[in-house]
Protein backbone atom coordinates (compact mmCIF):
# COMPACT_ATOMS: atom_id res chain seq x y z
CA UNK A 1 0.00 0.00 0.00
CA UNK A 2 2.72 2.45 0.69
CA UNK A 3 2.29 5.96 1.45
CA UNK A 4 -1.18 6.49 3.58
CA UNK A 5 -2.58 9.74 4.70
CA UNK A 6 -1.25 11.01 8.89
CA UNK A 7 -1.46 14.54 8.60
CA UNK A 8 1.66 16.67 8.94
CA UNK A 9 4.61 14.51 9.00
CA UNK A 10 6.93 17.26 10.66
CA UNK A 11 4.71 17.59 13.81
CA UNK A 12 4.81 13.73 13.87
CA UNK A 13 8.62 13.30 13.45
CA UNK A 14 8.73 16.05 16.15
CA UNK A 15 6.38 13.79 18.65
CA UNK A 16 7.86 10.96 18.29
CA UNK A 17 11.11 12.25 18.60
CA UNK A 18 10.37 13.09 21.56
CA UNK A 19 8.43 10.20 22.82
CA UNK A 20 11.62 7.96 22.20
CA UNK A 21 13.82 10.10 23.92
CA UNK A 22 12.00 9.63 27.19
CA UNK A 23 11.30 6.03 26.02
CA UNK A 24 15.42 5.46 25.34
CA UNK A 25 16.98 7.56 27.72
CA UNK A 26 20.61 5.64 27.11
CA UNK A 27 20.35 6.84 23.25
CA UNK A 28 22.05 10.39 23.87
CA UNK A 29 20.89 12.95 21.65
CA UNK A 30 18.62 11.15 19.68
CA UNK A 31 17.19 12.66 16.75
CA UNK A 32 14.74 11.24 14.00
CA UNK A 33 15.58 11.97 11.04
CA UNK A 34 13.66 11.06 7.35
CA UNK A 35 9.89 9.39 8.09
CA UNK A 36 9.36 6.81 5.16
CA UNK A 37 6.58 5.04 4.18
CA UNK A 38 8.04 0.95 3.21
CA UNK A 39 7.00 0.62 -0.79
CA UNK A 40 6.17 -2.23 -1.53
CA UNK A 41 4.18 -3.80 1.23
CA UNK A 42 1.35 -2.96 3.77
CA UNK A 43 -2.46 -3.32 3.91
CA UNK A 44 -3.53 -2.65 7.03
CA UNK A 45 -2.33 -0.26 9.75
CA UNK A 46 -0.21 2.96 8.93
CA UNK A 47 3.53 2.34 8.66
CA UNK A 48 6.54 4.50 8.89
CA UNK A 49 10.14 4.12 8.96
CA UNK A 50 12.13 6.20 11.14
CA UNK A 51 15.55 6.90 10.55
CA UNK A 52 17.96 8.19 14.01
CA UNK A 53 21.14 9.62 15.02
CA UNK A 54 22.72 9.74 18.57
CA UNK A 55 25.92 10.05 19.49
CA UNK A 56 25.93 6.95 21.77
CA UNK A 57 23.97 4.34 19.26
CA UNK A 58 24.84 6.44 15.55
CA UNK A 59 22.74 5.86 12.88
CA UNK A 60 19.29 3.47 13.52
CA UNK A 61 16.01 2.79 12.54
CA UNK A 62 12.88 2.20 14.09
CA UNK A 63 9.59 1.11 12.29
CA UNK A 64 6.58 2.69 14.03
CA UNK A 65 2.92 1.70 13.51
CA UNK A 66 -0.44 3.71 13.80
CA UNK A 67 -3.93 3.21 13.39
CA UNK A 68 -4.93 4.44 9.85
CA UNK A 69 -7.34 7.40 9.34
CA UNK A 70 -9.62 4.84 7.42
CA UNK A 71 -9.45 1.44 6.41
CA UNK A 72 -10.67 -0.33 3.04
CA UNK A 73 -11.08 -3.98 5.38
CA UNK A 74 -10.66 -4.02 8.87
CA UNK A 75 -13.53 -2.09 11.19
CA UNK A 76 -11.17 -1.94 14.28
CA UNK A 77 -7.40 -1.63 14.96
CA UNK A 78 -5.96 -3.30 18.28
CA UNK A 79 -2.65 -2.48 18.30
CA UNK A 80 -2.17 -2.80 21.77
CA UNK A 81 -3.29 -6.63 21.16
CA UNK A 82 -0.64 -6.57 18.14
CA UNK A 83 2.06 -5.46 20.59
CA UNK A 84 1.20 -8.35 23.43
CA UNK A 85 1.53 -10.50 20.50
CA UNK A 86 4.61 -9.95 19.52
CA UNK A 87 6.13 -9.94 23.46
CA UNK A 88 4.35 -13.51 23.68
CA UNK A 89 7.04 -14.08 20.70
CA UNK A 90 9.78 -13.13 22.05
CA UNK A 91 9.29 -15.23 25.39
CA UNK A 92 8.60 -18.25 23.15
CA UNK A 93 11.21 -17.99 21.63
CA UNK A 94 9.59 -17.19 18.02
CA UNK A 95 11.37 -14.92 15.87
CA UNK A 96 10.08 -11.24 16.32
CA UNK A 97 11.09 -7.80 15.84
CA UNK A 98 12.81 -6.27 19.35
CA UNK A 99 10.05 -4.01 20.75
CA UNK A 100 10.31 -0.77 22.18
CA UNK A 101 7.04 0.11 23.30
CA UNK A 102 3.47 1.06 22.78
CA UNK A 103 2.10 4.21 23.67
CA UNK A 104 -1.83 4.42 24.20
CA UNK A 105 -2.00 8.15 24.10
CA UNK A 106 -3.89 8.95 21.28
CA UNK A 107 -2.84 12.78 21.50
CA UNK A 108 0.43 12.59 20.78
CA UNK A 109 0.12 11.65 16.94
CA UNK A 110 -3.69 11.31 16.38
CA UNK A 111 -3.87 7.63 17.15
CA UNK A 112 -2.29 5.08 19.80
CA UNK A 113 0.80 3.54 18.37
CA UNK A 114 3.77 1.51 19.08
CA UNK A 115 7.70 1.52 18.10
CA UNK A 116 9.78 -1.99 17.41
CA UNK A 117 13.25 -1.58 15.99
CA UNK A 118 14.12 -1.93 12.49
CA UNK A 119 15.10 -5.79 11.75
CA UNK A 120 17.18 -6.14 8.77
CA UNK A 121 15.64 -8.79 6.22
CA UNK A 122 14.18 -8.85 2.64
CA UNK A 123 10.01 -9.01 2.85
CA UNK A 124 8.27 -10.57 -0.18
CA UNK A 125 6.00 -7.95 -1.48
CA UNK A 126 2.53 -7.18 -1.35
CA UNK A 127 2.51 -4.80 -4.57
CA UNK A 128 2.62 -5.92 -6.65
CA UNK A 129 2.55 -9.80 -5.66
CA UNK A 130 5.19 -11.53 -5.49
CA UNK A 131 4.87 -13.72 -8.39
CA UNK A 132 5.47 -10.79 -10.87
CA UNK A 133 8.96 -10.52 -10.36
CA UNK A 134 10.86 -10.40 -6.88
CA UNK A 135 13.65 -11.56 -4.76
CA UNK A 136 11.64 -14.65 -4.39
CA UNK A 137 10.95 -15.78 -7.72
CA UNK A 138 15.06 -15.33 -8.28
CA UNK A 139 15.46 -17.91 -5.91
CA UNK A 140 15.80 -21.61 -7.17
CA UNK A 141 12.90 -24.29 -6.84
CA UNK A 142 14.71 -25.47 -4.36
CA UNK A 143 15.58 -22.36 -1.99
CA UNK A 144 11.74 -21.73 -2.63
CA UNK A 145 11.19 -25.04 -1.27
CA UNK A 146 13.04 -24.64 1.52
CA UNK A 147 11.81 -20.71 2.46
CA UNK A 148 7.91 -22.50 2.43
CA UNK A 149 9.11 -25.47 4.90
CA UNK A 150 10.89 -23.26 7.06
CA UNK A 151 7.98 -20.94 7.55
CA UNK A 152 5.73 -24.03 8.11
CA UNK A 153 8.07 -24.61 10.84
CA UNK A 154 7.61 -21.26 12.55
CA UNK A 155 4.06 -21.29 12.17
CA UNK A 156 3.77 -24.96 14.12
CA UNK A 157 5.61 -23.34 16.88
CA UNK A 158 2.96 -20.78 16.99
CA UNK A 159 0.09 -23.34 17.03
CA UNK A 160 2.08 -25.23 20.13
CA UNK A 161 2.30 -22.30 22.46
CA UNK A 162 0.54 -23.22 25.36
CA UNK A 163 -2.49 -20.66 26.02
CA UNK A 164 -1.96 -20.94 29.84
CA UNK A 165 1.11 -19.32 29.81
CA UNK A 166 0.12 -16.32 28.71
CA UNK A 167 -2.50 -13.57 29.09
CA UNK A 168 -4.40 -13.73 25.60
CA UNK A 169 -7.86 -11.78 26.99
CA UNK A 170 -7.64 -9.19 23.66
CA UNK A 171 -7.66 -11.70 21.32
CA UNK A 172 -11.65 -12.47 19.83
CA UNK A 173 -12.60 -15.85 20.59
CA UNK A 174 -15.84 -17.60 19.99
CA UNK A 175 -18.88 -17.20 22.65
CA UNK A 176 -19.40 -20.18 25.02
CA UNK A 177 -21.80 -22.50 22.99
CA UNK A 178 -20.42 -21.51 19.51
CA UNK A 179 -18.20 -23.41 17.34
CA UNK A 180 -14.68 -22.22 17.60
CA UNK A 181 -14.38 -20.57 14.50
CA UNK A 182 -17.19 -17.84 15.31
CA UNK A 183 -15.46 -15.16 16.16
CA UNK A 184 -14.27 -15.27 12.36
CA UNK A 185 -17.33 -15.80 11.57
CA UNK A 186 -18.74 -12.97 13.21
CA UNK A 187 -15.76 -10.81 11.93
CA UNK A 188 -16.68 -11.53 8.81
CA UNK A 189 -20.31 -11.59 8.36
CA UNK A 190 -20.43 -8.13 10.01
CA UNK A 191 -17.91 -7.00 7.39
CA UNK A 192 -19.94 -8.41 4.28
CA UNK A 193 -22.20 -5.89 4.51
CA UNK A 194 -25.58 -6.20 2.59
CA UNK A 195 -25.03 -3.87 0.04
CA UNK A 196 -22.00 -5.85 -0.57
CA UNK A 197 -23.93 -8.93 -0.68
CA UNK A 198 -25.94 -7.77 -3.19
CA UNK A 199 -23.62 -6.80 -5.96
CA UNK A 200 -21.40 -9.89 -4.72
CA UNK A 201 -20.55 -13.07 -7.11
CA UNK A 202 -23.44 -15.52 -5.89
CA UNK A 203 -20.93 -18.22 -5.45
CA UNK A 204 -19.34 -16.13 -2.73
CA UNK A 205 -22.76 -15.94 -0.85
CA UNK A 206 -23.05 -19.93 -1.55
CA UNK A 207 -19.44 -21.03 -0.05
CA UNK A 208 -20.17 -17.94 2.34
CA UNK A 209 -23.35 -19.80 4.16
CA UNK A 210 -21.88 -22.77 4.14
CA UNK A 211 -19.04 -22.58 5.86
CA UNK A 212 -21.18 -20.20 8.28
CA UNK A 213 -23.67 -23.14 9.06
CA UNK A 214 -21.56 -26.28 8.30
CA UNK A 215 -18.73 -25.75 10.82
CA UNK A 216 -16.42 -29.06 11.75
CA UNK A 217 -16.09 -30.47 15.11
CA UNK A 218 -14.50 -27.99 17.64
CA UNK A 219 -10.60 -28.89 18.37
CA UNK A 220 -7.96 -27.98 21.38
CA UNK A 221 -7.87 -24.54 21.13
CA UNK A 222 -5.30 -22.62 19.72
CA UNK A 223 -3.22 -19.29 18.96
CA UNK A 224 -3.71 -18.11 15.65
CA UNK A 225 -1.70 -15.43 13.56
CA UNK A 226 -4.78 -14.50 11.17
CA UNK A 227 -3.07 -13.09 8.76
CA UNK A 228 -0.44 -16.36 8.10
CA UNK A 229 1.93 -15.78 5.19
CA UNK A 230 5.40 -15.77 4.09
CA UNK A 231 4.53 -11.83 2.95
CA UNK A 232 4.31 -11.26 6.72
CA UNK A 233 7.51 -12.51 7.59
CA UNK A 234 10.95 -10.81 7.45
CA UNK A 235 13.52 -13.56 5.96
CA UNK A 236 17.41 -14.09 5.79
CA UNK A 237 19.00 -16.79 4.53
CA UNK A 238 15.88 -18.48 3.75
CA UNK A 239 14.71 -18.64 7.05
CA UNK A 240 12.34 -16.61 9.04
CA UNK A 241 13.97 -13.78 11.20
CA UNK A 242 10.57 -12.12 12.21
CA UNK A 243 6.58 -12.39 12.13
CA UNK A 244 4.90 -9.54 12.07
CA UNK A 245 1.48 -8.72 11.00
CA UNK A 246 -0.84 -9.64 13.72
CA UNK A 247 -4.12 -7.43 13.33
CA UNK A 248 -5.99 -10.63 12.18
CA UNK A 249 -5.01 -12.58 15.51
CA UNK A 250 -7.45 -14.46 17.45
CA UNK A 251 -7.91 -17.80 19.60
CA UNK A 252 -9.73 -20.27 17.40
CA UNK A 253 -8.67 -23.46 15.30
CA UNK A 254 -4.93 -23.42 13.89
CA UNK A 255 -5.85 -25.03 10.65
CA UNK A 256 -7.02 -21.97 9.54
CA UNK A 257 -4.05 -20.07 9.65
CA UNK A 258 -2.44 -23.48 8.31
CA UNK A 259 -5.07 -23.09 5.21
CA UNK A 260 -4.39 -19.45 4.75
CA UNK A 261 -0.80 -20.18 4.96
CA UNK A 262 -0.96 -22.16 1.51
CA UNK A 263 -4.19 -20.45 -0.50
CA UNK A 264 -3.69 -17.03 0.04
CA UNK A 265 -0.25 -17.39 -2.23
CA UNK A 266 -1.98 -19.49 -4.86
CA UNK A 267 -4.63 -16.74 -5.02
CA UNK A 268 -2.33 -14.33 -5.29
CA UNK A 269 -0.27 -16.67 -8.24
CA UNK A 270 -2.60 -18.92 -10.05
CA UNK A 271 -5.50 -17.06 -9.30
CA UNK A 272 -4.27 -14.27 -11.07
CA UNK A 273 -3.42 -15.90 -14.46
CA UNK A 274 0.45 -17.32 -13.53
CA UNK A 275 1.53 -20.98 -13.07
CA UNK A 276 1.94 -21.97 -9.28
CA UNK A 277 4.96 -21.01 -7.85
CA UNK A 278 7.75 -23.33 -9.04
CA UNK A 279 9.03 -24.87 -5.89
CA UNK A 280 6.68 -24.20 -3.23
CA UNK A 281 5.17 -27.68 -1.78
CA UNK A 282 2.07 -28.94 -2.27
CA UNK A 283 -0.39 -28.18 -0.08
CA UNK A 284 -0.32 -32.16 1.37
CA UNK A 285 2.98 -32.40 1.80
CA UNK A 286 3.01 -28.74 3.41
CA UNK A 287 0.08 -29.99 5.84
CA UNK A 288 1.38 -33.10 6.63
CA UNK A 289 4.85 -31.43 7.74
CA UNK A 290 2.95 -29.17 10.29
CA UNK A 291 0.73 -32.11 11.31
CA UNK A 292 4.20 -33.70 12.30
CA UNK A 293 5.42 -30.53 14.12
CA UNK A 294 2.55 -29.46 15.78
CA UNK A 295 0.97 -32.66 16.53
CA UNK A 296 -1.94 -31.20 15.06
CA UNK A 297 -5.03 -33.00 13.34
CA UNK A 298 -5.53 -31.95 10.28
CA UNK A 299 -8.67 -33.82 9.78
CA UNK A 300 -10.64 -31.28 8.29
CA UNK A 301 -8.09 -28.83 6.37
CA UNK A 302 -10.94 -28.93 3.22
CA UNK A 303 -13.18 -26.51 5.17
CA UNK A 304 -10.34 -24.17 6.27
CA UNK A 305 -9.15 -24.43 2.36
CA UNK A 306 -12.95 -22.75 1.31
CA UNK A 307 -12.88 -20.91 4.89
CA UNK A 308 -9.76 -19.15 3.56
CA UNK A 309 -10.95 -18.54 0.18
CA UNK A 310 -13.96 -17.10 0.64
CA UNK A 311 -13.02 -14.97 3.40
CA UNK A 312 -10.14 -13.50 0.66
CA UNK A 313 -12.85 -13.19 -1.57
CA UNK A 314 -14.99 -11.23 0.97
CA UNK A 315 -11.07 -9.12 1.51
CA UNK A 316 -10.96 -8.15 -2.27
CA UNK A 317 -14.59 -7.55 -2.66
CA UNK A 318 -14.20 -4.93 0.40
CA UNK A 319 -10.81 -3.56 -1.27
CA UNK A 320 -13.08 -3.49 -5.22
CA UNK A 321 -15.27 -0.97 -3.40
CA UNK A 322 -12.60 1.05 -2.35
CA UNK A 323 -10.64 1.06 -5.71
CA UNK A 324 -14.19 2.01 -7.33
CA UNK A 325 -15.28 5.10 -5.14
CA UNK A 326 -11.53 6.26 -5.77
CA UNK A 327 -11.42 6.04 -9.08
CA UNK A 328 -15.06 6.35 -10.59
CA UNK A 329 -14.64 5.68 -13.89
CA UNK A 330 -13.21 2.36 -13.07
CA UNK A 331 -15.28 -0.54 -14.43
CA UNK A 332 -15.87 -3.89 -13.05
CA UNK A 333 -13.29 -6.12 -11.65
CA UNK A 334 -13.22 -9.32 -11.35
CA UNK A 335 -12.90 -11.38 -8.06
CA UNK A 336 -9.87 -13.36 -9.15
CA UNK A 337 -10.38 -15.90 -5.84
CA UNK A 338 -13.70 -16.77 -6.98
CA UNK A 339 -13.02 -19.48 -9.89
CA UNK A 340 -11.30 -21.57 -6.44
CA UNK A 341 -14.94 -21.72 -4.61
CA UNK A 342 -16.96 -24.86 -6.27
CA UNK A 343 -13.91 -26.88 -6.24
CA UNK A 344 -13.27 -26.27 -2.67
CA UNK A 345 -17.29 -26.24 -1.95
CA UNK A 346 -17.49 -29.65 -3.34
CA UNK A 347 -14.12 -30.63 -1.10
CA UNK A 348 -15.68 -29.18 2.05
CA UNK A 349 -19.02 -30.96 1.15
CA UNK A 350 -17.10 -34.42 1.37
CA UNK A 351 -14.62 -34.07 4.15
């Protein structure tokens, strides 16, 4: 997404110059510098880069994040939930960014906020995908191969941290009585509006209801990232150095951030008119390795396959809207997720 609208820049470079002063007291005359907005990635909350000077830690940067003046998808921001997720990362051991804090005081640059230091990585990007031409498709088959398991790997540790040990009260969760994926549900449905219904493909309202009313049996609850992909991870050397991304967290059934993991690539490739990324496991093998490492049953991955899908296609048709009312001479676009939906209707219909 890029560049978003904050207001005046200057008065925020001058706030939070300030605030991380009192916040890093052993960085002597610290001053930001540039404010940048990262290019090529970034859907959801505001993101800028800060660049700093003092004279006892020289040159550094600091990524700070900020609830967005509007949003195309999302009807709330939690970033003090994204924060706690990401210190729950760091005491399991998972590979995060090093925090520095998070600030609820709206006044100080129009919206609560938080600060984690820069972490020094190559992101595959957003915009345009990844598939037209990146870092990542100049790997081999085999480095791609490898990049996929690894992040499986990360993501198993995620679904084995123990909910005990931590304080996970922000997250959503389904109601007592409900299945455990309503809270998605309920996310959801409220944002697919009825105006959006109605100009909506009708196999999005078919696979829609179903998976609404047809959920499967409720399993050990888990953590799950939400928004699960190697785009929201920071690599080197192949391997994971830091998840980020966790607006779409929420305590529910890891298998859907296993599905989302897998389908929200292939969307992004093969659903938009390119052959499936050379290298990248199949989906089987890719489930059965985080079966192994999570000890995780992944019984009923065909309804978290259409779950994923047709919450993406619920995503884009949100994101259409926007494009549209921006740009009003724009014509029709077409849900590129949608062709996925019988074949993973009928799946989810025999599991």
């Amino acid at each position: 997404m890029g560049e978003q609208s904050v207001g005046d820049l200057q008065a925020i470079r001058l706030n939070i110059e300030s605030w991380l002063q009192h916040k890093l007291p052993e960085r002597t005359d610290l001053h930001v510098g540039d404010l940048n907005f990262p290019a090529a990635s970034g859907e959801s909350s505001v993101t800028l880069l800060l660049d700093t000077y003092s004279t006892s830690g020289g040159k550094e940067k600091f990524v700070l994040r900020m609830v967005p003046s509007s949003s195309e998808v999302f009807e709330s921001h939690d970033l003090q939930m994204q924060f706690e997720m990401m210190q729950v990362m760091h005491a399991e051991g998972i590979p995060a960014p090093p925090l520095v804090a998070y600030e609820p005081d709206s006044s100080l640059l129009g919206s609560d906020f938080y600060v984690m230091e820069f972490v020094d990585g190559r992101i595959p990007p957003d915009n345009p995908p990844m598939v037209f031409g990146s870092w990542v498709m100049d790997l081999t088959p085999d480095e791609r191969a490898s990049m996929w398991s690894n992040g499986v790997e990360v993501l198993a540790a995620i679904h084995s941290i123990k909910l005990g040990n931590h304080d996970f009260s922000r997250l959503p969760r389904a109601k007592p009585g409900e299945p455990t994926v309503g809270a998605e549900i309920h996310k959801f449905d409220s944002m697919f509006k009825p105006a959006l219904r109605d100009s909506a493909d009708p196999l999005i309202l078919e696979a829609w209801d179903y998976v609404a009313h047809n959920p499967p049996p409720d399993p050990e609850l888990g953590l799950c990232w939400g928004d699960s992909r190697v785009g929201n991870m920071i690599w080197r050397d192949l391997a994971p150095v830091a998840v980020i991304d966790w607006e779409m967290a929420n305590l529910g059934d890891p298998l859907s951030d296993l599905a989302w993991f897998v389908w929200i690539d292939r969307c992004n490739s093969v659903g938009l008119g390119t052959e499936a990324i050379e290298g990248v496991p199949e989906p089987s093998e890719l489930y059965e390795q985080w079966h192994q490492q999570s000890g995780r049953p992944i019984d009923h991955v065909a309804y978290f396959e259409l779950f994923t899908v047709v919450r993406y296609t619920i995503i884009l048709e949100l994101k259409f809207v926007a494009m549209r009312a921006a740009n009003p001479d724009m014509g029709e676009i077409a849900n590129f997720a949608v062709p996925f939906l019988p074949d993973l209707l009928d799946a989810a219909k025999r599991r």
